[in-house]
C-alpha atoms as a PDB file:
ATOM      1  CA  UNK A   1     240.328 -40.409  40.725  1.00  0.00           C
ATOM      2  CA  UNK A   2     241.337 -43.287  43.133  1.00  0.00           C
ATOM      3  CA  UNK A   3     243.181 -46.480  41.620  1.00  0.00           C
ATOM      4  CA  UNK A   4     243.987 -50.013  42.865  1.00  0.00           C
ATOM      5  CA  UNK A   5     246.887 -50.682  45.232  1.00  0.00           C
ATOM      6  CA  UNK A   6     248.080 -52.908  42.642  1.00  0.00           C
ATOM      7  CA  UNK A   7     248.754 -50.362  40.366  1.00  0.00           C
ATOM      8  CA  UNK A   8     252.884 -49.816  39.754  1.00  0.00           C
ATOM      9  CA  UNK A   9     253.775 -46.258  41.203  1.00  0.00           C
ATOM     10  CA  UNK A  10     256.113 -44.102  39.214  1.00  0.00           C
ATOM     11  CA  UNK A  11     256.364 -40.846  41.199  1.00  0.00           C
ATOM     12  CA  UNK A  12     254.098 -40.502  44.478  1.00  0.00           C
ATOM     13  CA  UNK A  13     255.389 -37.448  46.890  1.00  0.00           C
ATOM     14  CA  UNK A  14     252.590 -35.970  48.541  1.00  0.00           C
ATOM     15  CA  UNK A  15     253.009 -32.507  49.865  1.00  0.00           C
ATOM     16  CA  UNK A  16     249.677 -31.230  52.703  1.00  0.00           C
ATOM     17  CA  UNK A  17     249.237 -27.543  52.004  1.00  0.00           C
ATOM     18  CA  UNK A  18     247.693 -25.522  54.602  1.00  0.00           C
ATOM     19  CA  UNK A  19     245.559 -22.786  53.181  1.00  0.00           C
ATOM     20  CA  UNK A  20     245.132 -19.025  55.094  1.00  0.00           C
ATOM     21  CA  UNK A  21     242.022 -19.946  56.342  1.00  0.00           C
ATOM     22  CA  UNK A  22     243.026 -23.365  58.290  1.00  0.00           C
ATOM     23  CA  UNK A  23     241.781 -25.826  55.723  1.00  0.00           C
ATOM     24  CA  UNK A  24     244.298 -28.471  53.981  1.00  0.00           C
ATOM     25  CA  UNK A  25     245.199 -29.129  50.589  1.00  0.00           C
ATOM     26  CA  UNK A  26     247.013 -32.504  49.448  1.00  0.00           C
ATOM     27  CA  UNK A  27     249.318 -31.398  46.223  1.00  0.00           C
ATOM     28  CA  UNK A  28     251.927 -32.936  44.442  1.00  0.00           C
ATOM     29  CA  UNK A  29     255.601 -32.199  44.500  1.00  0.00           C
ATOM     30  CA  UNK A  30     256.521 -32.892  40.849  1.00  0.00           C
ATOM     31  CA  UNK A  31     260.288 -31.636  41.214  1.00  0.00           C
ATOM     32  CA  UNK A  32     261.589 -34.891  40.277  1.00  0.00           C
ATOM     33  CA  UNK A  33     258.666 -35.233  37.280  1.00  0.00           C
ATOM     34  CA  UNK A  34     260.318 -31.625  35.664  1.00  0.00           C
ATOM     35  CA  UNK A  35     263.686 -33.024  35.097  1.00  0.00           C
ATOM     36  CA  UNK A  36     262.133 -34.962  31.936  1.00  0.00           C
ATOM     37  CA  UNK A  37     259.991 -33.003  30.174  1.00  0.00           C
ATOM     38  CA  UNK A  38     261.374 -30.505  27.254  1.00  0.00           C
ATOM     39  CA  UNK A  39     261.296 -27.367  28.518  1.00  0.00           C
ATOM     40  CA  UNK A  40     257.969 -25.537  26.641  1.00  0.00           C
ATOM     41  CA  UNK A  41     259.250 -21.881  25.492  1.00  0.00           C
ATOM     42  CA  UNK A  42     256.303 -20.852  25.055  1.00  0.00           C
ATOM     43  CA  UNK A  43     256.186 -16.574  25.819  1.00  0.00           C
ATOM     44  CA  UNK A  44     254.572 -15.237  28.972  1.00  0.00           C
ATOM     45  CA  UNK A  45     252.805 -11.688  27.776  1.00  0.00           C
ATOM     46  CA  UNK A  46     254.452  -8.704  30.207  1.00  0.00           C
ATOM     47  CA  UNK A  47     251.807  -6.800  31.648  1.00  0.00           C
ATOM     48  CA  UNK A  48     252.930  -3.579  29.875  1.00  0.00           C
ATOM     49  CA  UNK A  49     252.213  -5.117  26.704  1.00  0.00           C
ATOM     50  CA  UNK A  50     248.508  -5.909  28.051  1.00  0.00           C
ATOM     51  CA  UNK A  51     248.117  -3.056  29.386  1.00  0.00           C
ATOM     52  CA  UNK A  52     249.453  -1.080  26.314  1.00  0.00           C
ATOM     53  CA  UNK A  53     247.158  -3.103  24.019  1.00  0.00           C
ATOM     54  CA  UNK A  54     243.876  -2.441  25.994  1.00  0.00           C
ATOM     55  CA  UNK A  55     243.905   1.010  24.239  1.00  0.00           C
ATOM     56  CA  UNK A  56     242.841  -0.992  21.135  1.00  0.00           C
ATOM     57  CA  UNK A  57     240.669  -3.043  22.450  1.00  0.00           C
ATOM     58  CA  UNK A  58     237.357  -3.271  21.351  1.00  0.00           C
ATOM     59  CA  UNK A  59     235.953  -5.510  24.374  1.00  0.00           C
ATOM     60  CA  UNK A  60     237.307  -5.717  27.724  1.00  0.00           C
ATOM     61  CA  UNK A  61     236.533  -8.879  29.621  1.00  0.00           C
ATOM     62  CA  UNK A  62     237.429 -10.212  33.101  1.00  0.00           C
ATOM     63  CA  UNK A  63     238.319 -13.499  34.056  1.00  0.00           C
ATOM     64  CA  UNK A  64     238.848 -15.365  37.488  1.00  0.00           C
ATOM     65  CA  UNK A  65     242.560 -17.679  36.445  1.00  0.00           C
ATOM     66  CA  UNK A  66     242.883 -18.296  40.215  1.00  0.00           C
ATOM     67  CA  UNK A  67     242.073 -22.037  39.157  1.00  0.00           C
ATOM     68  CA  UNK A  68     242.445 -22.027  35.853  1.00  0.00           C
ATOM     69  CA  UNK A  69     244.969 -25.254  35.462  1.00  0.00           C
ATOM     70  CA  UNK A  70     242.249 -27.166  36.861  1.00  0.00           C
ATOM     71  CA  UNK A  71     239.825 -26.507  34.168  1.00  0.00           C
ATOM     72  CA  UNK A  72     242.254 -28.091  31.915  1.00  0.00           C
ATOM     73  CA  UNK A  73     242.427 -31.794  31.628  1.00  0.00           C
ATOM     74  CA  UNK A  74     245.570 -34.343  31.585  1.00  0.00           C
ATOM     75  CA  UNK A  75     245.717 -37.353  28.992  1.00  0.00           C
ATOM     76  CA  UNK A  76     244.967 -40.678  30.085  1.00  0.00           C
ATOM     77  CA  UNK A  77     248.500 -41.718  29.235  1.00  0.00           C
ATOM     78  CA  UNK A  78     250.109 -38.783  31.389  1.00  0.00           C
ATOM     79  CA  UNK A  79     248.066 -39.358  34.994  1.00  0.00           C
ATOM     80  CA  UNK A  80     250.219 -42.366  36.209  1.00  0.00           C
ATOM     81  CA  UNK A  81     252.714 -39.505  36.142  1.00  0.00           C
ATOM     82  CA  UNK A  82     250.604 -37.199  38.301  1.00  0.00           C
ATOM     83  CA  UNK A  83     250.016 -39.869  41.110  1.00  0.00           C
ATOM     84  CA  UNK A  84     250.188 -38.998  44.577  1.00  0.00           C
ATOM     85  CA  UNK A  85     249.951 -41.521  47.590  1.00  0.00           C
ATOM     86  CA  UNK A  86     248.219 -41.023  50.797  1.00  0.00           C
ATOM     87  CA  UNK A  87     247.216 -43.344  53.860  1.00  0.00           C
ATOM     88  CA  UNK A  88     243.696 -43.500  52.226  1.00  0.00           C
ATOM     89  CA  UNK A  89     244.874 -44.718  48.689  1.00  0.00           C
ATOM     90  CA  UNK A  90     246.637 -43.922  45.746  1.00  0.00           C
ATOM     91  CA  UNK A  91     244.736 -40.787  43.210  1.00  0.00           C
ATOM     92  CA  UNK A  92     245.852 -39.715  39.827  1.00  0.00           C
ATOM     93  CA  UNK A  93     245.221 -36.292  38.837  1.00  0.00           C
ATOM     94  CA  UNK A  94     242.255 -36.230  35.977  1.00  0.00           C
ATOM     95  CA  UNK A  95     243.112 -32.125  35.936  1.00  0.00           C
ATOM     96  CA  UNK A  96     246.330 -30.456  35.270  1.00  0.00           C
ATOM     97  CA  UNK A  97     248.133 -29.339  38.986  1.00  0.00           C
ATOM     98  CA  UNK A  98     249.861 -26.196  39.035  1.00  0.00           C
ATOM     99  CA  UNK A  99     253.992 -27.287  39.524  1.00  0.00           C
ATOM    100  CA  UNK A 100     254.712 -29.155  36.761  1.00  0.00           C
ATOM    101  CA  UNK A 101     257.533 -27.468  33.969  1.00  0.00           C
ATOM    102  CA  UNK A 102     255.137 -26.712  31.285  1.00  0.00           C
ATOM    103  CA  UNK A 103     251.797 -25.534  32.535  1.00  0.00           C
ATOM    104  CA  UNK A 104     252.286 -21.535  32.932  1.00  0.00           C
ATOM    105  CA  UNK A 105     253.716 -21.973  28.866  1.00  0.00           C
ATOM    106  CA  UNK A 106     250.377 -23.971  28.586  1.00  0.00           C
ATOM    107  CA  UNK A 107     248.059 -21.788  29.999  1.00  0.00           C
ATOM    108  CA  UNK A 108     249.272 -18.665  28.295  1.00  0.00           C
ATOM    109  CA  UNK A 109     249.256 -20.638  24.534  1.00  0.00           C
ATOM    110  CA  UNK A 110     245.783 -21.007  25.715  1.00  0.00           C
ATOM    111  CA  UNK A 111     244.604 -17.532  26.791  1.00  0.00           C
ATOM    112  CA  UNK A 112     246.118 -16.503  24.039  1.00  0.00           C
ATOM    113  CA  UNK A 113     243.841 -18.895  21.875  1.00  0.00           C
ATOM    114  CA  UNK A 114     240.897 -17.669  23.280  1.00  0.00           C
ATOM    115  CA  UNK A 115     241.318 -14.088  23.433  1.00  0.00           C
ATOM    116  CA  UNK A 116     243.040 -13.702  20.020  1.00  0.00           C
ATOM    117  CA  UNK A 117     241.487 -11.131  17.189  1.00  0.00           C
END
């Protein structure tokens, strides 16, 4: 999503990503956005233990996460923290970007959500 020039900036580092098959990316570099946050604890599942509990599964499923965060989206109140700035204009992010502290705790609370018993 695009916003006004006039808008105040709090964080705007812009970071162009080029992808394995030539095409670019325009991403955030939030390093200086993860010093504030409280640090989500949140446990990431080891793969032995997934793999271990499969025996006792009753379904088996298989899903793509290779964009996951982006199906995810951020609170009106947090995008003027996920603002990048270009030549073309300034965007907010209206889906959660992979690099800030909390989003692998995030995403694992909610795979864990969905694929509960």
């Amino acid at each position: 999503m695009k916003i006004g020039h006039n808008e105040i900036v709090e964080i705007t580092t812009p970071v162009l990503i080029t992808w394995h098959d030539g095409k670019y990316r325009l991403c955030g570099d939030f390093r200086a956005l993860n010093n504030y946050p409280k640090a989500d604890r949140y446990p990431i599942t080891r793969i032995p233990y997934a793999l271990d509990t499969l025996e006792k599964a009753r379904y088996i499923t298989r899903i793509n996460c290779m964009k996951v965060s982006y199906q995810n989206g951020v609170k009106p109140s947090s995008m003027k923290l996920l603002r990048i700035i270009c030549h073309i204009g300034i965007y907010d992010y209206t889906r959660i970007p992979f690099g800030t502290k909390n989003v692998p705790a995030h995403l694992q609370r909610m795979m864990d959500t969905i694929f509960q018993e």
